[in-house]
Protein backbone atom coordinates (compact mmCIF):
# COMPACT_ATOMS: atom_id res chain seq x y z
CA UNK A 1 -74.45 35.66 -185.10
CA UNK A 2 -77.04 38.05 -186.59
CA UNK A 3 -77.97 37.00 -189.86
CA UNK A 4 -80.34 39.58 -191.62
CA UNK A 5 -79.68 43.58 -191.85
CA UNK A 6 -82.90 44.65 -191.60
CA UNK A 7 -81.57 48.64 -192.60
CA UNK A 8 -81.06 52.19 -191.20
CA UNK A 9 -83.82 54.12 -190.44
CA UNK A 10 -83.31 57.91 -190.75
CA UNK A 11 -85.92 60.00 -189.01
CA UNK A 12 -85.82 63.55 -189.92
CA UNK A 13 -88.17 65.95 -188.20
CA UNK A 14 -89.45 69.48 -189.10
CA UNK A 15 -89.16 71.96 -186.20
CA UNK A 16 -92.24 72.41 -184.39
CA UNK A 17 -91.53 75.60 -184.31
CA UNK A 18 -91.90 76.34 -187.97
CA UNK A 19 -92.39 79.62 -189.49
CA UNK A 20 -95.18 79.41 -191.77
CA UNK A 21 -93.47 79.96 -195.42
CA UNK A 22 -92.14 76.65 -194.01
CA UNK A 23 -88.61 77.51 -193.04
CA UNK A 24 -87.63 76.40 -189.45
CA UNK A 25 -86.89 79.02 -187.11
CA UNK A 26 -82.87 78.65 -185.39
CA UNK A 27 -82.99 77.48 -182.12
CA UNK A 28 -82.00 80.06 -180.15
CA UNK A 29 -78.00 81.25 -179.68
CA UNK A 30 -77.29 78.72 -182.36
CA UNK A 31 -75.59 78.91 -185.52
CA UNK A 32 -76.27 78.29 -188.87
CA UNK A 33 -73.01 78.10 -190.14
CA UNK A 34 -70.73 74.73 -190.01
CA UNK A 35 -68.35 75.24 -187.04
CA UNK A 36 -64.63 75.99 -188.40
CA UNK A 37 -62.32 72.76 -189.39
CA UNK A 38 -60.34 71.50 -186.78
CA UNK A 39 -56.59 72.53 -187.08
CA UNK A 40 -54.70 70.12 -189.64
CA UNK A 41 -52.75 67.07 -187.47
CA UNK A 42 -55.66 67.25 -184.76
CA UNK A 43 -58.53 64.31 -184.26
CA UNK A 44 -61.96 65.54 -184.39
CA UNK A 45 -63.33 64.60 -181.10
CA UNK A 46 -66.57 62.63 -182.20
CA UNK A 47 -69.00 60.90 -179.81
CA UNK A 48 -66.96 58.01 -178.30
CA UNK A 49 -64.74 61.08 -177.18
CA UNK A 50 -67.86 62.42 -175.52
CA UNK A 51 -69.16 59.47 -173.89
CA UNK A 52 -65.40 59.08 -172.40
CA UNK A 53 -64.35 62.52 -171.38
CA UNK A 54 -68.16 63.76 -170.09
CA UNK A 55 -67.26 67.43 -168.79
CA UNK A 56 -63.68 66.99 -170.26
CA UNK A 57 -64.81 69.03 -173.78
CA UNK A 58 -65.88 72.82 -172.23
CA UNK A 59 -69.08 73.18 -172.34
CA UNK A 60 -70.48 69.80 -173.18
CA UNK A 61 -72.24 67.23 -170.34
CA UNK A 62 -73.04 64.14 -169.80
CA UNK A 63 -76.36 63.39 -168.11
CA UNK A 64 -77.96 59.70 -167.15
CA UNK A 65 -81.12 58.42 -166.34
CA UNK A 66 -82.42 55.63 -166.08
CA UNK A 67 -83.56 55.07 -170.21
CA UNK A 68 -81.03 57.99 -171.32
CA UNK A 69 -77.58 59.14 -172.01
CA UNK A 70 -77.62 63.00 -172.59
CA UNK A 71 -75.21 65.04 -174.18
CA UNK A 72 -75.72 68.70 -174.01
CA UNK A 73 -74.71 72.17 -173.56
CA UNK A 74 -77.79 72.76 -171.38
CA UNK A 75 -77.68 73.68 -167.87
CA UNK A 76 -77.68 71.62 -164.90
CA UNK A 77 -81.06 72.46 -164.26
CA UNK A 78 -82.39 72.08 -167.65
CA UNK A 79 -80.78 69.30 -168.68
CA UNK A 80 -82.24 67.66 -165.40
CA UNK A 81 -85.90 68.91 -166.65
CA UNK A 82 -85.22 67.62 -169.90
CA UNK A 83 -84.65 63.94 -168.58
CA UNK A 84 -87.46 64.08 -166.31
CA UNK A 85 -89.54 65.40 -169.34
CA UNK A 86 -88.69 62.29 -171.30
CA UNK A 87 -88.50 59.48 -168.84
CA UNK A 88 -92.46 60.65 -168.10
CA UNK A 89 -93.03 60.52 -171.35
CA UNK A 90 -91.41 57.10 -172.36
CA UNK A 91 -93.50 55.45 -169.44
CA UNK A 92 -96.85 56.79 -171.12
CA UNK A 93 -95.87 56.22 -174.16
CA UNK A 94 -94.67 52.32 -173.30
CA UNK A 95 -97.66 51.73 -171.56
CA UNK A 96 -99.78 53.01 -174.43
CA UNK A 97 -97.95 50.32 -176.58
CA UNK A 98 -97.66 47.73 -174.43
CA UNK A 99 -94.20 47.23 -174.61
CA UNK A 100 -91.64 48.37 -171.91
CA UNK A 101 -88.46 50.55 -173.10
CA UNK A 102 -85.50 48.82 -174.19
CA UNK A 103 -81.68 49.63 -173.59
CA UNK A 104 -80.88 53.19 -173.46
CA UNK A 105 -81.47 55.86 -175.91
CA UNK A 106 -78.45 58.12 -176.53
CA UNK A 107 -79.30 61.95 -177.39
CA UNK A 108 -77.37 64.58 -178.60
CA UNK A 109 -79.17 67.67 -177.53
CA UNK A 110 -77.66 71.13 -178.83
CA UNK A 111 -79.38 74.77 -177.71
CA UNK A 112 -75.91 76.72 -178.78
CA UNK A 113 -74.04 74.83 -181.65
CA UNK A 114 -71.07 77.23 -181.38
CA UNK A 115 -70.46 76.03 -178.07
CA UNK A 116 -70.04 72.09 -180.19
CA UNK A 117 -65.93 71.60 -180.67
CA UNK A 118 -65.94 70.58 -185.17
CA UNK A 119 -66.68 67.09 -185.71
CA UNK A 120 -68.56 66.34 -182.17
CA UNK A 121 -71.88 65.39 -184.12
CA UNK A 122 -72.10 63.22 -186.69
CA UNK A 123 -72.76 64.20 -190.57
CA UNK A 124 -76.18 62.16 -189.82
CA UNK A 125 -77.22 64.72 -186.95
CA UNK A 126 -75.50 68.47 -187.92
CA UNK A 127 -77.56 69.49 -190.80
CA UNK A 128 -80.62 68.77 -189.14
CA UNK A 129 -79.28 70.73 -186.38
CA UNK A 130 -78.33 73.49 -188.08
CA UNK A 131 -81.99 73.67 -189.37
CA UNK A 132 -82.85 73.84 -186.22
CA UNK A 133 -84.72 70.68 -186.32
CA UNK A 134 -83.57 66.57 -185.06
CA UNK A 135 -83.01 63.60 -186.56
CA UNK A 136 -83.05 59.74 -185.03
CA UNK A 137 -80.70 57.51 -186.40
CA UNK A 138 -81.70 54.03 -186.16
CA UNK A 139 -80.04 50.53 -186.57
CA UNK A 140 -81.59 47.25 -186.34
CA UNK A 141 -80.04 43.85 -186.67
CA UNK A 142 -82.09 41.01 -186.68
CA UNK A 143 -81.75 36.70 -186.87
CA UNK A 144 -85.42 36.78 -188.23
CA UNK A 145 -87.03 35.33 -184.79
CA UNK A 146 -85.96 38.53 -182.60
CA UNK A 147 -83.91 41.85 -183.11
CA UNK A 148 -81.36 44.15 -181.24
CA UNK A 149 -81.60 47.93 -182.58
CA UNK A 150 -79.76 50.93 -181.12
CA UNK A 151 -81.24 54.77 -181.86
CA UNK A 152 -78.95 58.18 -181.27
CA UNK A 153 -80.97 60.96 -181.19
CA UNK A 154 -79.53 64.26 -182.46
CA UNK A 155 -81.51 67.48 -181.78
CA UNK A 156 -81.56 71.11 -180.64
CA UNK A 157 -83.17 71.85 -177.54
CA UNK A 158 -86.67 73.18 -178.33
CA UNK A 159 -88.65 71.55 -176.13
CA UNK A 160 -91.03 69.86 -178.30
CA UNK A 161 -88.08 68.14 -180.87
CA UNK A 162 -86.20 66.06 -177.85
CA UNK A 163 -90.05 64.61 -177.22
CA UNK A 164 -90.55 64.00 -180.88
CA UNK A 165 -87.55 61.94 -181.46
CA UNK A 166 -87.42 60.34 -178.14
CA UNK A 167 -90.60 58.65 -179.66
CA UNK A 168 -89.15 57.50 -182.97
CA UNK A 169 -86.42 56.00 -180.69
CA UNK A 170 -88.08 54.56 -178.16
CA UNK A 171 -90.38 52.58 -181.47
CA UNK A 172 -86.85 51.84 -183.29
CA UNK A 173 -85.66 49.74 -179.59
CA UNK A 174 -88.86 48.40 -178.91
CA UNK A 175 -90.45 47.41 -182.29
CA UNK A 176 -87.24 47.66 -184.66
CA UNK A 177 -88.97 49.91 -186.58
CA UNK A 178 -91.40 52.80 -186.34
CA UNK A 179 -94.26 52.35 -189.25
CA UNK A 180 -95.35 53.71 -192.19
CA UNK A 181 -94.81 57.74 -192.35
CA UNK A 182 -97.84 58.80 -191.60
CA UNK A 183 -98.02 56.83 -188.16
CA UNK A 184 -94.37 57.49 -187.14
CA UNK A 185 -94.41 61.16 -187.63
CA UNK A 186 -97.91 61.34 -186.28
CA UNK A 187 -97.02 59.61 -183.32
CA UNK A 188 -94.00 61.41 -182.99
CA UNK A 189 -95.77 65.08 -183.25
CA UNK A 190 -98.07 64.15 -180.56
CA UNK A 191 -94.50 63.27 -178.24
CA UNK A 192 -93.70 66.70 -179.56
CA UNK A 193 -96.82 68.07 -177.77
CA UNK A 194 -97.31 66.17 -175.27
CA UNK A 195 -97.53 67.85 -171.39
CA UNK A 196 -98.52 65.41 -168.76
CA UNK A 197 -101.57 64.01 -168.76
CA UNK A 198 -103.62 66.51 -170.73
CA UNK A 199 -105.59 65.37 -173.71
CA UNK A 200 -106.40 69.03 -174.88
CA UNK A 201 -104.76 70.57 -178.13
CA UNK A 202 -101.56 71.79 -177.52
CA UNK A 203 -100.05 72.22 -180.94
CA UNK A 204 -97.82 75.24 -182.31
CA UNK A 205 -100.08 78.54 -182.95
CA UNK A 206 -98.47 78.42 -186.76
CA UNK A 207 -99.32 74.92 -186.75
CA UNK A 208 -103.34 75.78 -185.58
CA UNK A 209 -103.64 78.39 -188.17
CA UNK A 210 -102.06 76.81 -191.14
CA UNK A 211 -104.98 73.33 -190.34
CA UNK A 212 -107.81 75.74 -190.06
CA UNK A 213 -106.92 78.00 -193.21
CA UNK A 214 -105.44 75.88 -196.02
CA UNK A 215 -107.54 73.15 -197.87
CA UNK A 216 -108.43 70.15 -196.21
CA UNK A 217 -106.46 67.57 -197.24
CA UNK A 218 -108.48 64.00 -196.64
CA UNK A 219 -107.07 60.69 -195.49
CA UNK A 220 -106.50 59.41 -198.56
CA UNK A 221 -103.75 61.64 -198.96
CA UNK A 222 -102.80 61.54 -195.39
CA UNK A 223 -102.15 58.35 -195.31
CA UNK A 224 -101.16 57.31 -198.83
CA UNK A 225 -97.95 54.79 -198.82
CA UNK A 226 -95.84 56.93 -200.89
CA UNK A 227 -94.19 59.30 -197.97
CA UNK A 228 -90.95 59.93 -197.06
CA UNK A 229 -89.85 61.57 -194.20
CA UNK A 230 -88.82 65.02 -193.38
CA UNK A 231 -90.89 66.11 -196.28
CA UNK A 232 -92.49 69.04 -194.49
CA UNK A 233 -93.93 71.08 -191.44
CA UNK A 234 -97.74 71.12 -193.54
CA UNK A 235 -97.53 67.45 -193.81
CA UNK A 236 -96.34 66.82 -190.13
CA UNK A 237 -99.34 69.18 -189.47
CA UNK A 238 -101.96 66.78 -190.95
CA UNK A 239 -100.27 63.60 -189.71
CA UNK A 240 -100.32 64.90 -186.25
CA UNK A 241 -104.29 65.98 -186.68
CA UNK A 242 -105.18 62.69 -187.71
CA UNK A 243 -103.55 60.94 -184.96
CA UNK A 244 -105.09 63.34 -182.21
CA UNK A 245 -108.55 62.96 -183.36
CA UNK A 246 -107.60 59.08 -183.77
CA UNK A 247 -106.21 58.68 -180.50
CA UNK A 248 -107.94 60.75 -178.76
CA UNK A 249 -111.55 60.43 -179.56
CA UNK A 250 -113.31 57.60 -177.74
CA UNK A 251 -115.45 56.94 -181.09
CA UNK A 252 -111.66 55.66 -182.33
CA UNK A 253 -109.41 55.31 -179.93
CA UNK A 254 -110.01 51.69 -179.21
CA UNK A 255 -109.28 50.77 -182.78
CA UNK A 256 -106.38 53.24 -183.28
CA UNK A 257 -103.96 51.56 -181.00
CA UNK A 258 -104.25 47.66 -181.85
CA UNK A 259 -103.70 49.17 -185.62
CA UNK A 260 -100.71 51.04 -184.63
CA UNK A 261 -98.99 48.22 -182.36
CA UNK A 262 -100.03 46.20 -185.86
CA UNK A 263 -97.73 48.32 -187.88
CA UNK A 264 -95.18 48.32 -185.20
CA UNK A 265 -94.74 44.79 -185.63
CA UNK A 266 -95.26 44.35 -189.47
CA UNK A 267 -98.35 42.84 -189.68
CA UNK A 268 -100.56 42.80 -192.49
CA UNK A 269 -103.28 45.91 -192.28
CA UNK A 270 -104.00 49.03 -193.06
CA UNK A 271 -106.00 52.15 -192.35
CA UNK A 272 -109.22 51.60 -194.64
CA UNK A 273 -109.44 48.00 -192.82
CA UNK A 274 -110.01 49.30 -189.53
CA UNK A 275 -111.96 52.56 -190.26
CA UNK A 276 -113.64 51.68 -193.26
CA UNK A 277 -116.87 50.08 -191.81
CA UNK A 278 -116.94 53.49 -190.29
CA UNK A 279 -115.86 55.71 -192.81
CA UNK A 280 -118.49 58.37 -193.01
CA UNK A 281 -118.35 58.78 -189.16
CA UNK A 282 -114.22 58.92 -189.41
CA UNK A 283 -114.46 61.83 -192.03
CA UNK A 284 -116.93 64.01 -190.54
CA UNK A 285 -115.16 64.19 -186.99
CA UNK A 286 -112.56 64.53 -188.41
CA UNK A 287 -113.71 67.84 -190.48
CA UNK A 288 -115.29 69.24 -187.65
CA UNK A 289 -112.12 69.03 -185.54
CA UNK A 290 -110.27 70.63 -187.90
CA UNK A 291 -113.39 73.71 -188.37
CA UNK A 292 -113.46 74.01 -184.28
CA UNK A 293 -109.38 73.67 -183.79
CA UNK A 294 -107.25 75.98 -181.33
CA UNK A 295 -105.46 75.22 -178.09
CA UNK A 296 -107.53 73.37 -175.35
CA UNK A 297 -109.81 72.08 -177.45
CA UNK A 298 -110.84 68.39 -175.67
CA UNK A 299 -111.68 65.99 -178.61
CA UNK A 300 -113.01 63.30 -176.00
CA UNK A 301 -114.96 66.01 -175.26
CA UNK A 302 -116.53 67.08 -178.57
CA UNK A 303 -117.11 63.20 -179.77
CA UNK A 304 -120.45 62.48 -181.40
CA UNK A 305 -122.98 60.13 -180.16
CA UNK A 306 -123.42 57.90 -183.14
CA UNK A 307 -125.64 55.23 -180.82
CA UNK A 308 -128.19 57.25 -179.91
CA UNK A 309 -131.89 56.31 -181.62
CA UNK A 310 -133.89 59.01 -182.52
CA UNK A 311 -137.47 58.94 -183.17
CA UNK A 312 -140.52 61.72 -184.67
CA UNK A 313 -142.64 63.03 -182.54
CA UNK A 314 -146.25 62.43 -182.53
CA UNK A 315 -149.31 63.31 -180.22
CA UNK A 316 -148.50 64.60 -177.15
CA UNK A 317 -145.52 62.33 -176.66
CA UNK A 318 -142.38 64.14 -175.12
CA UNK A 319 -138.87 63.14 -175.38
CA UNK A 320 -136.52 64.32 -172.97
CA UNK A 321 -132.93 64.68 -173.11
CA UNK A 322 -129.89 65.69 -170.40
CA UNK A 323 -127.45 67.82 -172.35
CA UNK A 324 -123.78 68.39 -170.33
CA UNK A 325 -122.39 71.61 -170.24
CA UNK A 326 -118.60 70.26 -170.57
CA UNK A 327 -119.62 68.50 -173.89
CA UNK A 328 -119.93 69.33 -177.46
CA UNK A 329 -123.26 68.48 -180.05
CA UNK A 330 -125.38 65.82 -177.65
CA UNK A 331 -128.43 63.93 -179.41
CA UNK A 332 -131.88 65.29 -178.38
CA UNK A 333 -132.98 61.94 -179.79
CA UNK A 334 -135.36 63.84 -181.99
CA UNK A 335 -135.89 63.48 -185.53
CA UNK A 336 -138.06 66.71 -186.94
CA UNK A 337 -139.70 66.97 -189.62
CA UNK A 338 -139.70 70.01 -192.28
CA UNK A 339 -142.39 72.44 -191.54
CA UNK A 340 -143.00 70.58 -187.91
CA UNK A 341 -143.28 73.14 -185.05
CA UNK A 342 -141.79 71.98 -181.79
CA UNK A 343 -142.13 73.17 -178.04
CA UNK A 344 -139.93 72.73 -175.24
CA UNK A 345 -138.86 73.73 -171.74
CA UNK A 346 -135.90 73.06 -169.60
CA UNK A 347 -134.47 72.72 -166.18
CA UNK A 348 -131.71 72.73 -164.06
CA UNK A 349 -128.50 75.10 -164.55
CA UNK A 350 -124.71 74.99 -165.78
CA UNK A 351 -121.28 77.03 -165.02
CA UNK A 352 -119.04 77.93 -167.59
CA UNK A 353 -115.98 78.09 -165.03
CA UNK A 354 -115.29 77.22 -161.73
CA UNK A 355 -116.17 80.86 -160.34
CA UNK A 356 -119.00 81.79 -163.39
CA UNK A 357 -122.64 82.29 -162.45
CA UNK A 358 -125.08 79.49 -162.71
CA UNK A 359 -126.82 80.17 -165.78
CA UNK A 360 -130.08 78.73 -167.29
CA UNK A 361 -130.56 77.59 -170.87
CA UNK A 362 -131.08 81.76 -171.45
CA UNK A 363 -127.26 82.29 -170.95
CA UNK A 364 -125.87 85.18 -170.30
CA UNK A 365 -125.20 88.33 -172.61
CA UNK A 366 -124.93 87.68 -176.00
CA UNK A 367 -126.53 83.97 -175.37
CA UNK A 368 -123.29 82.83 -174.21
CA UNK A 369 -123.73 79.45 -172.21
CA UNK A 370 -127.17 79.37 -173.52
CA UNK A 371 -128.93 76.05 -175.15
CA UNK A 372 -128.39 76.30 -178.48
CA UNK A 373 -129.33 73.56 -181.49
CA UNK A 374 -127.94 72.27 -185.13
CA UNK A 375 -129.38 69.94 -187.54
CA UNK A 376 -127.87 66.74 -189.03
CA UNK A 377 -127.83 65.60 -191.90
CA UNK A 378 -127.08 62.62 -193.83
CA UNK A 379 -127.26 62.53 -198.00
CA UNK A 380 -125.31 60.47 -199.93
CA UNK A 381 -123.10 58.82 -197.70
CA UNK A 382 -122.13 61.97 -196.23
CA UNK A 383 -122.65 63.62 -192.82
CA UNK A 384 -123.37 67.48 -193.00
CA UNK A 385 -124.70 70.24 -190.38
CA UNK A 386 -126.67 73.37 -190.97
CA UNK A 387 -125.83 76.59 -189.36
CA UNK A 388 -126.26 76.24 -185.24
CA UNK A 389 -129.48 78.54 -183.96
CA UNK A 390 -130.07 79.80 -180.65
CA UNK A 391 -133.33 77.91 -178.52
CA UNK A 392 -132.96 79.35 -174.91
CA UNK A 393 -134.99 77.69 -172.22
CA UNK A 394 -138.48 77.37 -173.39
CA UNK A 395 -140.16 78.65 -176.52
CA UNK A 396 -141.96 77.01 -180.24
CA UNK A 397 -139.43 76.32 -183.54
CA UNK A 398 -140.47 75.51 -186.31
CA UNK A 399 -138.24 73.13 -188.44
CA UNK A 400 -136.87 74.10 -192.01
CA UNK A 401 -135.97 70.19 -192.71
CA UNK A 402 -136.43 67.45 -192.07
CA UNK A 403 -132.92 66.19 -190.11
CA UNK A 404 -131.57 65.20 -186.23
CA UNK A 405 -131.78 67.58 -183.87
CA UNK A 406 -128.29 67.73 -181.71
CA UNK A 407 -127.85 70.19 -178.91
CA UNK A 408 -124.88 71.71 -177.03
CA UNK A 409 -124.47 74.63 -174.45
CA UNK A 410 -123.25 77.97 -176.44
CA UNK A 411 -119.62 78.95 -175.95
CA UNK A 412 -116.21 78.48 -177.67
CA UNK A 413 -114.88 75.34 -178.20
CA UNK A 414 -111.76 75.23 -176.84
CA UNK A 415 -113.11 76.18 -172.78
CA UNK A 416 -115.62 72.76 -173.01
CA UNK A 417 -113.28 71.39 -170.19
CA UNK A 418 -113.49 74.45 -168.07
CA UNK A 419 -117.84 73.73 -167.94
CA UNK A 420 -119.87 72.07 -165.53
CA UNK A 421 -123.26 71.33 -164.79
CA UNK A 422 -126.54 69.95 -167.25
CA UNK A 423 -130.06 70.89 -168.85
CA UNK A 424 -132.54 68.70 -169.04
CA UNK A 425 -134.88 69.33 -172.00
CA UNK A 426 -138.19 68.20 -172.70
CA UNK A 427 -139.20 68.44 -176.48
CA UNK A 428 -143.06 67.94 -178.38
CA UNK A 429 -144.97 69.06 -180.87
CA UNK A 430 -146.50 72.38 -180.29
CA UNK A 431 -150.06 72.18 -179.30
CA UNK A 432 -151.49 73.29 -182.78
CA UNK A 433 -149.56 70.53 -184.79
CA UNK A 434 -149.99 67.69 -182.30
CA UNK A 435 -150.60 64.49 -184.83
CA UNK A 436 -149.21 66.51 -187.98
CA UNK A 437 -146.30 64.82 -189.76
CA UNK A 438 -145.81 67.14 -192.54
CA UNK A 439 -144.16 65.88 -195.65
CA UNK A 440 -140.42 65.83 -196.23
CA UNK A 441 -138.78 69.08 -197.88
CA UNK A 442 -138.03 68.80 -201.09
CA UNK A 443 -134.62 66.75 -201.30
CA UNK A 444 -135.01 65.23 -198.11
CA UNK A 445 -136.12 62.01 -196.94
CA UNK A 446 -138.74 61.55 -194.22
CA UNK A 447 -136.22 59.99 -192.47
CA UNK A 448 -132.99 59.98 -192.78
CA UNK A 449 -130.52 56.62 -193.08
CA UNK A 450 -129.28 55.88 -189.11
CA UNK A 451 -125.34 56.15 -188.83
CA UNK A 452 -123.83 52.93 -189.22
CA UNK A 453 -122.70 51.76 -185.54
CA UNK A 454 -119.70 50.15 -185.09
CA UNK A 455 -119.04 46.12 -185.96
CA UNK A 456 -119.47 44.58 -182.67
CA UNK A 457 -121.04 47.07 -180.51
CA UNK A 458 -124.36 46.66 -179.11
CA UNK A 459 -126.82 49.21 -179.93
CA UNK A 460 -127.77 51.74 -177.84
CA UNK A 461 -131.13 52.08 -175.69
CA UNK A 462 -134.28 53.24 -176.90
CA UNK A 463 -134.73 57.20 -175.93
CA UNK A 464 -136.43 58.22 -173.05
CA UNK A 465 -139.73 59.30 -173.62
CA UNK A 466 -142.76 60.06 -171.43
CA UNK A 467 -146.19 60.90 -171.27
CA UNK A 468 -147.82 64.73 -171.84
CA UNK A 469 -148.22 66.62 -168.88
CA UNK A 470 -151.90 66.40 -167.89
CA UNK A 471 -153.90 68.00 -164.56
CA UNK A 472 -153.46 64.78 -162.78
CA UNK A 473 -149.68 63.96 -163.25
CA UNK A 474 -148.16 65.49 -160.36
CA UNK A 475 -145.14 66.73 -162.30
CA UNK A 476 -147.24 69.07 -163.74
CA UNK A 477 -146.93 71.68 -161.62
């Protein structure tokens, strides 16, 4: 016999399709009012009336598959995309955790809630219904060496609120639970997203513009224990953009999954113990995905190169660098000087689609797809960039601080994954301050601190360098 009760876990979820004063739209054809009492001396059929009579109640069905037991008033057709939808899903998201789906998931999925006889969904399930949103409920029973837990899934038929509590349930039968708040609905939003195999941004638009325009709110807060859920669409917002950028970003990605599996399974950690050797990295990623945000945008794409070494130019030295079209800010693995003046040409070409021109490091109008450059900085523990400025394929600058200099080809963030193609670059001091190191500017250090690498990794090699051009090389030509 089971000895131990471990609880009920009720999941509510904000519609992803939100308005943004923060009420959730109605699913569409439904109803927001209770359905009418059923006629005094008549049972309420409730779900075990379903799961017996299938097409028996007008208008409701009963659809299997392999990991799911549907009840809707969708179509055939739908109701067949729907399962297809979230058997994909379930097998990316078991693989992700390691853990194959257990039992089957029952799901109560409603797109017209007048078409529902009174008393067919639960108490648990018809309010968040009728705000057009879904709820998992969740029951585990356990002996304290191993568990059995069942989830029912109650939803309307938005596309993206099936996915998000299919996720909750598939955490509730394969861990017995589904972490701290931040992590579950995180996790969950991202099932609410998710199509296929694409990594890029595919959030609500209301969602998008809400994270770019109102103040930042930092992981503290994110990620602070004292949550509940269902709170609301803003906070689903955040807890969804840190576990994008988390999951998603190579920089992270490896450490974001053992800690989640850890929560899964109660262990003992937390979210400063994995990041906070890397911290300052974490936070200023994780700003500058929320500055460069919209649908498409490729986060594996737009990761920073925190291994590169960068070093000051002196003499006639060169450093050269390959910068990818299809990627964002890419070290030049040159650390200027205030007041320094530089020179540098380039080669080769890059596309910004499949059927653009080949263009230079000139661009095209406006500088679009052209080579342009930002400087980093690091003061005080914190990681901050100027404003970007255009460089083009050869010419002199003369740098305002002393900072790295990071490189990227010129176009909107979102399209990176549409690019191909790569500039090489070769940078040195211009001929008339060949051997000058200038001082710092005031407030600046002559070199700034290098980013802290991660625990464990082994550091990256030296930059390529190599020697001035001269009448006898043969590259010079």
């Amino acid at each position: 016999l089971w000895s131990c009760l471990i609880g009920i876990l009720l999941l509510a979820v904000g519609n992803a399709e939100t308005h943004a004063q923060g009420e959730p739209p109605s699913p569409k054809g439904s109803s927001k009012t209770r359905p009418a009492a059923t006629p005094k001396g008549k049972k309420k059929p409730g779900p075990d009336d379903l799961r017996s009579a299938g097409k028996a109640i007008e208008g409701i069905s009963r659809y299997t598959s392999k990991h799911y037991e549907l009840y809707t008033d969708l179509s055939r057709e739908k109701a067949k995309d729907l399962l297809e939808r979230l058997e994909t899903m379930l097998g990316h998201i078991s693989k992700y955790w390691g853990r194959p789906a257990q039992g089957v998931i029952e799901m109560y999925v409603v797109e017209d809630l007048k078409k529902w006889p009174p008393g067919a969904i639960q108490a648990e399930g018809l309010a968040h219904i009728e705000a057009g949103a879904g709820v998992t409920v969740g029951k585990t029973i356990s002996d304290g060496t191993s568990f059995l837990s069942k989830a029912v899934v109650y939803a309307v038929a938005d596309q993206g609120v099936p996915q998000h509590e299919a996720v909750h349930a598939y955490c509730v039968h394969a861990f017995g639970r589904t972490g701290p708040v931040w992590y579950a609905e995180g996790m969950a939003e991202m099932g609410n997203y998710w199509r296929g195999e694409s990594r890029a941004v595919n959030a609500n638009p209301n969602v998008i513009d809400y994270l770019r325009k109102a103040p930042r709110v930092d992981f503290g807060e994110i990620v602070h224990a004292d949550q509940k859920t269902g709170d609301s669409w803003q906070n689903y917002a955040w807890r969804w953009a840190l576990c994008h950028l988390l999951a998603n970003n190579p920089n992270y990605s490896p450490r974001f999954r053992p800690l989640g599996v850890a929560l899964l399974t109660g262990q003992k950690t937390s979210f400063d113990a994995v990041y906070g050797p890397m911290q300052d990295e974490v936070v200023f990623e994780y700003r500058q995905f929320l500055s460069q945000l919209g649908t498409g945008l490729r986060v594996d794409l737009t990761a920073w190169d925190w291994k590169a070494k960068f070093k000051a130019l002196t003499g006639g030295t060169k450093v050269k660098a390959r910068i990818e079209a299809n990627r964002g800010w890419q070290p030049s693995r040159v650390l200027v000087n205030a007041g320094q003046a530089l020179s540098w040409e380039t080669e080769g070409d890059w596309q910004l689609s499949d059927t653009g021109d080949a263009l230079t490091a000139d661009g095209g109008p406006g500088g679009q797809g052209g080579l342009e450059g930002v400087l980093l900085f690091y003061d005080g523990g914190e990681y901050r960039l100027g404003e970007p400025f255009f460089l083009g394929a050869k010419g002199r600058w003369t740098a305002p601080a002393t900072a790295r200099l990071y490189l990227r080809c010129r176009d909107d963030w979102t399209r990176l994954a549409d690019h191909s193609g790569a500039i090489t670059i070769r940078l040195q001091l211009a001929s008339d301050s060949a051997g000058e190191v200038p001082p710092p500017a005031p407030g600046e250090t002559s070199s700034p601190p290098p980013p802290k690498p991660d625990p464990g990794e082994e550091p990256a090699d030296p930059s390529s360098t190599e020697p001035a051009s001269d009448a006898r090389n043969p590259d010079n030509r």
